[in-house]
Protein backbone atom coordinates (compact mmCIF):
# COMPACT_ATOMS: atom_id res chain seq x y z
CA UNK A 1 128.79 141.11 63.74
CA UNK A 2 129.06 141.89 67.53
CA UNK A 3 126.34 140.77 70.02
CA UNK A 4 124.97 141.14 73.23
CA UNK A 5 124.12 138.63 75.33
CA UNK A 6 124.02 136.75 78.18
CA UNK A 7 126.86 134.49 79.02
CA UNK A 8 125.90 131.71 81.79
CA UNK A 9 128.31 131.62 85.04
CA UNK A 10 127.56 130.18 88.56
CA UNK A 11 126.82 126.77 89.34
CA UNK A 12 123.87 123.45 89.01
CA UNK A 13 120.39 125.38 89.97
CA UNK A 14 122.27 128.63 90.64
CA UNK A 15 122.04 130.05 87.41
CA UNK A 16 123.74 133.62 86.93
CA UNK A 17 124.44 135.33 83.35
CA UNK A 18 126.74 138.28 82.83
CA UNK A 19 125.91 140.67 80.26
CA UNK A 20 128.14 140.66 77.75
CA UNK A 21 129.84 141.99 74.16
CA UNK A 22 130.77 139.10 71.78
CA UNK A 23 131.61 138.63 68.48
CA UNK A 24 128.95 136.57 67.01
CA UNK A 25 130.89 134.17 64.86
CA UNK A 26 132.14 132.48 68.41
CA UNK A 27 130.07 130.43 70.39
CA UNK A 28 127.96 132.01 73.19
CA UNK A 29 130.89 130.91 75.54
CA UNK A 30 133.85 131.97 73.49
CA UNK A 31 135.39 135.14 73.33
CA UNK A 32 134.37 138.04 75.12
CA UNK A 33 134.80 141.67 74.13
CA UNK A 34 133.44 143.60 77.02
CA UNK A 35 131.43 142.28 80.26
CA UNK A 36 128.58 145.11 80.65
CA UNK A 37 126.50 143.82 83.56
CA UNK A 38 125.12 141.04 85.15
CA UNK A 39 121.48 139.47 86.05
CA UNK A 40 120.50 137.14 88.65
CA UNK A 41 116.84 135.08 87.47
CA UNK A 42 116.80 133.15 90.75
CA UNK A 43 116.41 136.15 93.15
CA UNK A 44 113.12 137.55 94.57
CA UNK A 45 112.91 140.06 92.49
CA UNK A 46 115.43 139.37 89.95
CA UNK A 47 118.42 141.31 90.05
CA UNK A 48 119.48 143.35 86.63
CA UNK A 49 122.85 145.54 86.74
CA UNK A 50 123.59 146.76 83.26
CA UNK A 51 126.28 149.83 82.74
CA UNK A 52 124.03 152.06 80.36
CA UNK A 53 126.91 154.16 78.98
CA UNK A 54 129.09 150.92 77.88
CA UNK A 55 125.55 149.69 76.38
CA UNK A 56 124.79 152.56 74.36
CA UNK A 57 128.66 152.87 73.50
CA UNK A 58 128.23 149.31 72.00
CA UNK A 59 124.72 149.65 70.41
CA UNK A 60 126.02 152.91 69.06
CA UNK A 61 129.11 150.98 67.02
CA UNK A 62 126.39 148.57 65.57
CA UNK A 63 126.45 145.98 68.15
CA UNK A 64 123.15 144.01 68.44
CA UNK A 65 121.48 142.82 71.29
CA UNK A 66 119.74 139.49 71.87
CA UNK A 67 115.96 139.01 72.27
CA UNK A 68 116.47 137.97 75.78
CA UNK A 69 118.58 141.30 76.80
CA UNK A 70 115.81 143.42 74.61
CA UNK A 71 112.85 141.99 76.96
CA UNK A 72 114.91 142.41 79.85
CA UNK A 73 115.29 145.95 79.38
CA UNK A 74 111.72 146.53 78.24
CA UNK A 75 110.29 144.88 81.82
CA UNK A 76 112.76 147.33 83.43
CA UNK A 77 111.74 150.20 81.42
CA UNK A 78 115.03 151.15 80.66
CA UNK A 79 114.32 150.98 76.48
C-alpha cells in the first residue's frame, strides 16, 4: 500500500516535515516515492506547501494519506 505522510528533516527544536509518497511496508524514513510538499509547525503561522495536482494524482492511484496530513488539509480548507 502507498502512503502519505510526513517525513521529519531539519534539525534538534527545528522540526520541518516534507510531504511525502511512501510505500508503507518501509519505515517512515525509508524509501521515498515522490516528495509532494513541505510544512513548517514552528512558524507563526505555520507554513503548509502541498502540490495539489501530484496529491490528487497519488490519492487518485489509491494512495492513502495519514491522519496527520488529513487534519492538515481540513484546517486549511483545502479537503
Amino acid at each position: 500500500m502507498i502512503a502519505i505522510r510526513l517525513k521529519k528533516m531539519g534539525r534538534k527544536h527545528i522540526q520541518q516535515y516534507r510531504v511525502v509518497v511512501e510505500d508503507s511496508r518501509y519505515t517512515a524514513g525509508g524509501r521515498v516515492l515522490d516528495v509532494i510538499g513541505h510544512f513548517s509547525p514552528k512558524t507563526d503561522p505555520y507554513i503548509l506547501k502541498i502540490d495539489l495536482e501530484k496529491l490528487k494524482q497519488w490519492v487518485g492511484k489509491g494512495a492513502q494519506m495519514s491522519s496527520r496530513i488529513k487534519s492538515l488539509l481540513k484546517l486549511q480548507k483545502i479537503s
